[in-house]
C-alpha atoms as a PDB file:
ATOM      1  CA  UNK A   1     -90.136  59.703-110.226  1.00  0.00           C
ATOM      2  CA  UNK A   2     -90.161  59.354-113.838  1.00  0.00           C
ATOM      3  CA  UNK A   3     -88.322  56.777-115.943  1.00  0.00           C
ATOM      4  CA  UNK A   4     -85.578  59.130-117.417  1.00  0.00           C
ATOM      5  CA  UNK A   5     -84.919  60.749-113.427  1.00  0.00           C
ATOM      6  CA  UNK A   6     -84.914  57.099-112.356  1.00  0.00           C
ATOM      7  CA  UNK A   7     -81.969  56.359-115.112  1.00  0.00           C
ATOM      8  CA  UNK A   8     -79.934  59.323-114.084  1.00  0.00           C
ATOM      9  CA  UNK A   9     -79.895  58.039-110.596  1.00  0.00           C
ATOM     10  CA  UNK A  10     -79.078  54.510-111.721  1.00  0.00           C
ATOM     11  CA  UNK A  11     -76.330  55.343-113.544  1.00  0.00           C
ATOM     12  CA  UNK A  12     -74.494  58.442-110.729  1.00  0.00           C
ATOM     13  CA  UNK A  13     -75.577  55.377-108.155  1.00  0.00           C
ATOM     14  CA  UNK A  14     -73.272  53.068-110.424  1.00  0.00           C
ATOM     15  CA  UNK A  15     -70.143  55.997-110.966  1.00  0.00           C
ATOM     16  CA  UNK A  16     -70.263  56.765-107.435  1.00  0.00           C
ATOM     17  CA  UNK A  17     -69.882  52.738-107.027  1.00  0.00           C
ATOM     18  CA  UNK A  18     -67.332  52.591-109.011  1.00  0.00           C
ATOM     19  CA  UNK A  19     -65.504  55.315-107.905  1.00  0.00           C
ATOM     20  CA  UNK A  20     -65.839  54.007-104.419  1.00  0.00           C
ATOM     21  CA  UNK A  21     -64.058  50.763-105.556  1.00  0.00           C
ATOM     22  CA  UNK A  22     -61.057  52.735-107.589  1.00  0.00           C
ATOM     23  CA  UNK A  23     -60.754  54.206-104.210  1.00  0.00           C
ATOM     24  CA  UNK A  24     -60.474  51.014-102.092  1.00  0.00           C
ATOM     25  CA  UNK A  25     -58.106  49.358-104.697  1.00  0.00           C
ATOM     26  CA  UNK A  26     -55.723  52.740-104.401  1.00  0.00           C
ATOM     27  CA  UNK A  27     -56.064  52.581-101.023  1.00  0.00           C
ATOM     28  CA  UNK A  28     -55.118  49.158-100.791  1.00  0.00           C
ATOM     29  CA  UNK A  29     -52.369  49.522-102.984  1.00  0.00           C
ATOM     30  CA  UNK A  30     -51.044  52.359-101.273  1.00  0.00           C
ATOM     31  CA  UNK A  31     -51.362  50.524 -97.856  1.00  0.00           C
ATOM     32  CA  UNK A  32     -49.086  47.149 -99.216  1.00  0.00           C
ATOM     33  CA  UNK A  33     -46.961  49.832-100.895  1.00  0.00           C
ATOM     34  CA  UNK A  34     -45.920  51.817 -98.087  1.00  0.00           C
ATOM     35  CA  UNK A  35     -45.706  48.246 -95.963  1.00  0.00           C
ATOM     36  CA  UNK A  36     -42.986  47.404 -98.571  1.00  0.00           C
ATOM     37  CA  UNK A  37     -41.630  50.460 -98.272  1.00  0.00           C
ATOM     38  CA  UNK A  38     -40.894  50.050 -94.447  1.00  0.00           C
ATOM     39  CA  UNK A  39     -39.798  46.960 -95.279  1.00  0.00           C
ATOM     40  CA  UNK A  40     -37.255  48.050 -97.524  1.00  0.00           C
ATOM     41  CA  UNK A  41     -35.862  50.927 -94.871  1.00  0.00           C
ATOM     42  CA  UNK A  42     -35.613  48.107 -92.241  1.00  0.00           C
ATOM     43  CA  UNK A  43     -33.266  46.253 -93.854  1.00  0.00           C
ATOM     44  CA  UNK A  44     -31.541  49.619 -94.708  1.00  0.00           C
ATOM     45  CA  UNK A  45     -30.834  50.190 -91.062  1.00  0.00           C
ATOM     46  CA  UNK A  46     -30.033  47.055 -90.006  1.00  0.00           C
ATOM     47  CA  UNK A  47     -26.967  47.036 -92.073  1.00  0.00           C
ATOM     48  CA  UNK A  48     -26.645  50.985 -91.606  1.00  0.00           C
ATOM     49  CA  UNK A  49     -27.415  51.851 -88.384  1.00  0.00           C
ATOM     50  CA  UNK A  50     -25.742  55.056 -87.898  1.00  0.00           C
ATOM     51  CA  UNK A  51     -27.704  56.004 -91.334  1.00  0.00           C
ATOM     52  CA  UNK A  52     -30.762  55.287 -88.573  1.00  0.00           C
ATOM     53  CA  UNK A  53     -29.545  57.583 -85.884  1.00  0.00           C
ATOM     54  CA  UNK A  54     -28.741  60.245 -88.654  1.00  0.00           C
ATOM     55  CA  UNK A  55     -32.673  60.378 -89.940  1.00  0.00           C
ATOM     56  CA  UNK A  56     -34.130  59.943 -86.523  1.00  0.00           C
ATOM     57  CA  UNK A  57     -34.375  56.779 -85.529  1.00  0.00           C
ATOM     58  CA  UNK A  58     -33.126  55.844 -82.326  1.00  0.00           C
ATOM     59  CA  UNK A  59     -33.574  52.315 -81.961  1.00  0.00           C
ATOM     60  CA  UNK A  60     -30.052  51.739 -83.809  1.00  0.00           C
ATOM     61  CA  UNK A  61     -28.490  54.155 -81.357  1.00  0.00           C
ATOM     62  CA  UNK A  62     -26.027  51.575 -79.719  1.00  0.00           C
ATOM     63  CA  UNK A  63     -25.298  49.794 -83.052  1.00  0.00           C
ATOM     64  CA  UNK A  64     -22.436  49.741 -85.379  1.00  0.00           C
ATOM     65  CA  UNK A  65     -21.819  49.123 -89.022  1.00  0.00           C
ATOM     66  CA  UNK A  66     -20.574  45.539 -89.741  1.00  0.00           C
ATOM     67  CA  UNK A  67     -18.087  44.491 -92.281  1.00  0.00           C
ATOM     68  CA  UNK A  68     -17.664  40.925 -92.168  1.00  0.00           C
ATOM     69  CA  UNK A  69     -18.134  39.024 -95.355  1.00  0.00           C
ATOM     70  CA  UNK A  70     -21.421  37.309 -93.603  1.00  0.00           C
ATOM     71  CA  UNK A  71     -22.358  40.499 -92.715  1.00  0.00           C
ATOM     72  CA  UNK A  72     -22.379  41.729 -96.768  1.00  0.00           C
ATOM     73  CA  UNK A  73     -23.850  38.809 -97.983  1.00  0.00           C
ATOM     74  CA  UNK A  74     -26.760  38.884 -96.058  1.00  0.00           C
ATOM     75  CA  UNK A  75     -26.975  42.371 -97.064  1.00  0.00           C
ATOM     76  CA  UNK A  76     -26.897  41.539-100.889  1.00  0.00           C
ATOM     77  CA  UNK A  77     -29.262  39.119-100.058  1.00  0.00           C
ATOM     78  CA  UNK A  78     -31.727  40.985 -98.760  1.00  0.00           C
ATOM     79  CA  UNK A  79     -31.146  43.493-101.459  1.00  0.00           C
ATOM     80  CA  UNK A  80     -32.292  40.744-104.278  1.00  0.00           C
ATOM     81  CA  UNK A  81     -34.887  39.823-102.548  1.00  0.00           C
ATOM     82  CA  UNK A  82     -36.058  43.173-101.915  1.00  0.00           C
ATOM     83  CA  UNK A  83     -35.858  44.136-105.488  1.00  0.00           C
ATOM     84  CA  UNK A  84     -37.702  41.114-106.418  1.00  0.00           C
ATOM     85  CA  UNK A  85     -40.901  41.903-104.317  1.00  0.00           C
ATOM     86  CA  UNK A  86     -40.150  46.228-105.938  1.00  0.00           C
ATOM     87  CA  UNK A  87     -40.328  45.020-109.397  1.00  0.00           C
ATOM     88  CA  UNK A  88     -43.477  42.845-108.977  1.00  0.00           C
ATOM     89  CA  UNK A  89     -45.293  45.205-107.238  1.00  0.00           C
ATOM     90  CA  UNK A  90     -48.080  46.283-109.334  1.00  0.00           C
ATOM     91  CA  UNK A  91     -48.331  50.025-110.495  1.00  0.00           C
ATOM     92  CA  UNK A  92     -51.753  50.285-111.976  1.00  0.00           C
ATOM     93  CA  UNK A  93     -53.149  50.961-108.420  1.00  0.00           C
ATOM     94  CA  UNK A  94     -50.811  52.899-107.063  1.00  0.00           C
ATOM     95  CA  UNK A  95     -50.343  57.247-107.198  1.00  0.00           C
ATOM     96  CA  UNK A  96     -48.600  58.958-109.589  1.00  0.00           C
ATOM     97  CA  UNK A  97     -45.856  60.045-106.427  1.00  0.00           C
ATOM     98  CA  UNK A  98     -45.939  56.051-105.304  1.00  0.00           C
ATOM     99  CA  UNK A  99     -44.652  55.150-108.708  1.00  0.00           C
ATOM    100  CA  UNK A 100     -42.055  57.485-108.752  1.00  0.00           C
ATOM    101  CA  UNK A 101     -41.087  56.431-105.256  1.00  0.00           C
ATOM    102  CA  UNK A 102     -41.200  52.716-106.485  1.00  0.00           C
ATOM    103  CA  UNK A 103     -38.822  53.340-109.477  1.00  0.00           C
ATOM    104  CA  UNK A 104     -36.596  55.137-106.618  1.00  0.00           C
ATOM    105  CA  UNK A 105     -36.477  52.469-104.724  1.00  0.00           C
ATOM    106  CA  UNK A 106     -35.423  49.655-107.373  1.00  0.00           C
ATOM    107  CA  UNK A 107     -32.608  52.435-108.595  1.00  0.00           C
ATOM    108  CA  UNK A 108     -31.550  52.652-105.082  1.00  0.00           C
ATOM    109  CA  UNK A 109     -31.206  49.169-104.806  1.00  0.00           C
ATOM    110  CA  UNK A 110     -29.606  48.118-108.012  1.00  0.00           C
ATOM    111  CA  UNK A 111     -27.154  50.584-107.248  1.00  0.00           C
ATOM    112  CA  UNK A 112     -26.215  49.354-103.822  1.00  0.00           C
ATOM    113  CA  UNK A 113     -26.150  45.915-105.613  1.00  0.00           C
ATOM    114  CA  UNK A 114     -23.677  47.256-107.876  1.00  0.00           C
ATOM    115  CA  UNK A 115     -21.425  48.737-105.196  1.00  0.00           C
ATOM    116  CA  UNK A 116     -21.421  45.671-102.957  1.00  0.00           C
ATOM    117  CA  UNK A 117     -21.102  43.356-106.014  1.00  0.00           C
ATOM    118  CA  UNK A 118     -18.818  44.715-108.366  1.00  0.00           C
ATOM    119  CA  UNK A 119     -16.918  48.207-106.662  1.00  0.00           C
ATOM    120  CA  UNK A 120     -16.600  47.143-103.256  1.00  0.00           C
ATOM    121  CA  UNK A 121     -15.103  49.639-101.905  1.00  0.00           C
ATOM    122  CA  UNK A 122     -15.156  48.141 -98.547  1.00  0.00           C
ATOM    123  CA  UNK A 123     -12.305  45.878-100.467  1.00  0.00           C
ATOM    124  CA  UNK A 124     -10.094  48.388-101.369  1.00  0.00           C
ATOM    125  CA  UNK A 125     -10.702  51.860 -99.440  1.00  0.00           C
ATOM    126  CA  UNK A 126      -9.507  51.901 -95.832  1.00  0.00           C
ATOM    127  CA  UNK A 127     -11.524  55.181 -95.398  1.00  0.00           C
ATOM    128  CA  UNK A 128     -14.884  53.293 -95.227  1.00  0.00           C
ATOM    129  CA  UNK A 129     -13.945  51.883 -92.062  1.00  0.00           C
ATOM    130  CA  UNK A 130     -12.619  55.302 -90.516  1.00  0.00           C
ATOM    131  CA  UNK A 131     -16.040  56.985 -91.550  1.00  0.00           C
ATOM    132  CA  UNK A 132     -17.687  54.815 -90.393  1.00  0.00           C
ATOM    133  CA  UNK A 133     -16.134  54.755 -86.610  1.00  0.00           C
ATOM    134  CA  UNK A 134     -16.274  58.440 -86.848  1.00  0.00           C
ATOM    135  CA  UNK A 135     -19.384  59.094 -88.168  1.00  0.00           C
ATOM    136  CA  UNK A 136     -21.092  57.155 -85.435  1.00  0.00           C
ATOM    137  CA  UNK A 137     -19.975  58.945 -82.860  1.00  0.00           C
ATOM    138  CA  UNK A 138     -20.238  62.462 -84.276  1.00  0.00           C
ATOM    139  CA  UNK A 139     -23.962  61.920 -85.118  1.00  0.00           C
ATOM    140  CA  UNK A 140     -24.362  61.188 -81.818  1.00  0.00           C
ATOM    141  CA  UNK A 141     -22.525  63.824 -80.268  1.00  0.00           C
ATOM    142  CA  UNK A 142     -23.706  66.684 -82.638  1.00  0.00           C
ATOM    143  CA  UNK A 143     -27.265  65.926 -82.243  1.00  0.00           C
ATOM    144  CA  UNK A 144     -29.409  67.514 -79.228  1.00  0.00           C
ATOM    145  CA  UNK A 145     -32.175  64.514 -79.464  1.00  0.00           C
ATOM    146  CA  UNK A 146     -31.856  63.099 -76.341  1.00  0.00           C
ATOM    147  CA  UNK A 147     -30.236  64.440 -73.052  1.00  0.00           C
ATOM    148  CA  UNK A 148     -26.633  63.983 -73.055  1.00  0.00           C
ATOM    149  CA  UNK A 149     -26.536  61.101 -70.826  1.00  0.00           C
ATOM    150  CA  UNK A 150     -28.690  58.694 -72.637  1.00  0.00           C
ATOM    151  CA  UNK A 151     -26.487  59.669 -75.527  1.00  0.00           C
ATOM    152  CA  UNK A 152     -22.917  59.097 -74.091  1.00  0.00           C
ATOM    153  CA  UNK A 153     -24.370  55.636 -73.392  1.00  0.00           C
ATOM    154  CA  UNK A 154     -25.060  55.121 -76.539  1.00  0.00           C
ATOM    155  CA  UNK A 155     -21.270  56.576 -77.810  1.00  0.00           C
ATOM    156  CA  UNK A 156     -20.190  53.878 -75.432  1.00  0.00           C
ATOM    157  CA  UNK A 157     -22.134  51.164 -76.921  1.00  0.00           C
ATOM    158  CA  UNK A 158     -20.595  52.216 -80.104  1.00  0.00           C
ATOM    159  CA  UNK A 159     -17.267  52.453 -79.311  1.00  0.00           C
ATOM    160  CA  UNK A 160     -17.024  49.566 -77.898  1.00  0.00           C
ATOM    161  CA  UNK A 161     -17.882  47.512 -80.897  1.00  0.00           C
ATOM    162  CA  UNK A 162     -15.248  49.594 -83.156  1.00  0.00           C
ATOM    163  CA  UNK A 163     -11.967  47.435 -82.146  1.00  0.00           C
ATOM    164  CA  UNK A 164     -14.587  44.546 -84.049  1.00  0.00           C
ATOM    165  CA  UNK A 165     -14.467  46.925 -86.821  1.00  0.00           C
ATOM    166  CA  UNK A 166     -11.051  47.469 -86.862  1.00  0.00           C
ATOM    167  CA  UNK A 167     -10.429  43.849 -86.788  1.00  0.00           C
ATOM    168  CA  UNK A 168     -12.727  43.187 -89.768  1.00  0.00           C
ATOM    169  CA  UNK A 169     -10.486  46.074 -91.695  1.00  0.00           C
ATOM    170  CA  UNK A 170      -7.266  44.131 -90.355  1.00  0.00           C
ATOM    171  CA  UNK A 171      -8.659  41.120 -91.812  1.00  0.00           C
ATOM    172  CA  UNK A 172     -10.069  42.364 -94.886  1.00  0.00           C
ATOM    173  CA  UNK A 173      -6.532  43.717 -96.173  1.00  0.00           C
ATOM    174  CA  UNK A 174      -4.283  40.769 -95.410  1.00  0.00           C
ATOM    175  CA  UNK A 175      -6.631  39.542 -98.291  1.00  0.00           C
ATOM    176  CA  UNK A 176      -7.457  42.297-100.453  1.00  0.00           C
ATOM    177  CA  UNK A 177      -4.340  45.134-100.261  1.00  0.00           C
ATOM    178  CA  UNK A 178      -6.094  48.580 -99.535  1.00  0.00           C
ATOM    179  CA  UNK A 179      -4.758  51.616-101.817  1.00  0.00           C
ATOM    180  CA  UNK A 180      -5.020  54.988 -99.597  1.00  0.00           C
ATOM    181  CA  UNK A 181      -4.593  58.150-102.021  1.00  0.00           C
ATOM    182  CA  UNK A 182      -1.924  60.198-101.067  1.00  0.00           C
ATOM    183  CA  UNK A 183      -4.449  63.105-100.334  1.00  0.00           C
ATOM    184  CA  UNK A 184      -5.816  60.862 -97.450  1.00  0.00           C
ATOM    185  CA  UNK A 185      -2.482  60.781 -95.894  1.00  0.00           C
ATOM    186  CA  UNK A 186      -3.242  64.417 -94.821  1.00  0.00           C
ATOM    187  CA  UNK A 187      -6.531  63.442 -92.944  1.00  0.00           C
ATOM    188  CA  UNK A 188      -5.937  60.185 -90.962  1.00  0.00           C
ATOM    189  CA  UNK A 189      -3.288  61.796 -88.284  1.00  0.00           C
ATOM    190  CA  UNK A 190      -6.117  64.166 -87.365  1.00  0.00           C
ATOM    191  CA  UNK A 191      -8.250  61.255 -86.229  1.00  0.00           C
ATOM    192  CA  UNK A 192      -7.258  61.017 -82.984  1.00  0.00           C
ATOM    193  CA  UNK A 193      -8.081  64.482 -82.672  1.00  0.00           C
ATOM    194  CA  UNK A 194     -11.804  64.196 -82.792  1.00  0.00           C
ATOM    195  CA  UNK A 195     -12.330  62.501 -79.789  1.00  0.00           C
ATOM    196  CA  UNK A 196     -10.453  65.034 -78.084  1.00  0.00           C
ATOM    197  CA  UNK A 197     -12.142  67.745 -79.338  1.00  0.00           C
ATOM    198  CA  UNK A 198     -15.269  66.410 -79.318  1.00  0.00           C
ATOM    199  CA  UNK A 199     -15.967  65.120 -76.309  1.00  0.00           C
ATOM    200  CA  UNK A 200     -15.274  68.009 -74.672  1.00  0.00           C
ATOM    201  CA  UNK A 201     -17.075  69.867 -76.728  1.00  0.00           C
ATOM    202  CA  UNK A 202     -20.418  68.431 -76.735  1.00  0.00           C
ATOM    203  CA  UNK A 203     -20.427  66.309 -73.202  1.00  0.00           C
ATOM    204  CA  UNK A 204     -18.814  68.581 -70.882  1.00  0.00           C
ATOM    205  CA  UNK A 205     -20.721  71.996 -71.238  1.00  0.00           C
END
């Protein structure tokens, strides 16, 4: 081999190399990313568990939002420190789509902050507490992912903890007076309803 072949293979031997190690580093990156990244739905679900049921994931089946004040801080909590751990994540190594997932992510975040922090809806808008009884049963009901009886446990599960949830609504507005718009006046006597129709509907065919 002469000198000049022998320098051509040095130097491919050397950009392979280094391509090699731009690969690991990406690949690392990508790996710690997405580990954050489950990280940051976890918490998501805990706090949101019909959310879970909704995109598939069953282990929060039998679970129920929770509005106690304890219950939101530790959920703004975990938001800071979440969004801590986002923003220092480095972006050099990480795909163009990664990136644009991280910014996502932080937005997300910040804007759940906001909502908890400053809006707080769960202050003023009785409706969040409806929903949010409703919601975890219909999602339940509607939704052919399990046979029916391993589901109606679940509805069980969940209705049982909504009288907590009622409670923490009681509670919450002996402190903070909830407005309801008069256009919600219209939608609350059908509550009962659902159940009725429901149940029925889904359970008994």
């Amino acid at each position: 081999m002469t000198m000049g072949k022998l320098g051509v293979v040095v130097v491919l031997f050397f950009v392979q190399l280094g391509s090699v190690f731009c690969w690991a580093q990406t690949s690392s990156a990508s790996s710690d990313f997405d580990k954050l990244v489950d990280e940051t739905f976890d918490s998501f679900y805990k706090f949101h568990p019909t959310s879970g049921t909704s995109d598939g994931f069953h282990q929060y089946d039998t679970k129920l939002e929770d509005f106690s004040r304890a219950s939101i801080d530790s959920e703004v909590s975990d938001l800071k420190q979440l969004l801590v751990k986002l923003r220092a994540f480095p972006k050099a190594g990480l795909p163009e789509d990664s990136v644009g997932d991280l910014e996502f992510l932080i937005s997300r975040i910040q804007g759940r902050l906001l909502e908890l922090e400053t809006i707080q809806p769960w202050r003023k808008d009785p409706d969040s507490y409806t929903t949010a009884a409703t919601s975890a049963i219909f999602y339940l009901m509607s939704r052919t992912f399990a046979p029916q009886p391993g589901r109606l446990r679940s509805v069980i599960a969940r209705e049982r903890a909504i009288p907590k949830l009622l409670d923490e609504a009681r509670e919450i507005s002996t402190t903070f007076p909830m407005s309801i718009p008069r256009s919600r006046w219209m939608i609350y006597p059908e509550q009962p309803g659902f159940s009725r129709t429901m149940f029925p509907r889904h359970f008994l065919r």
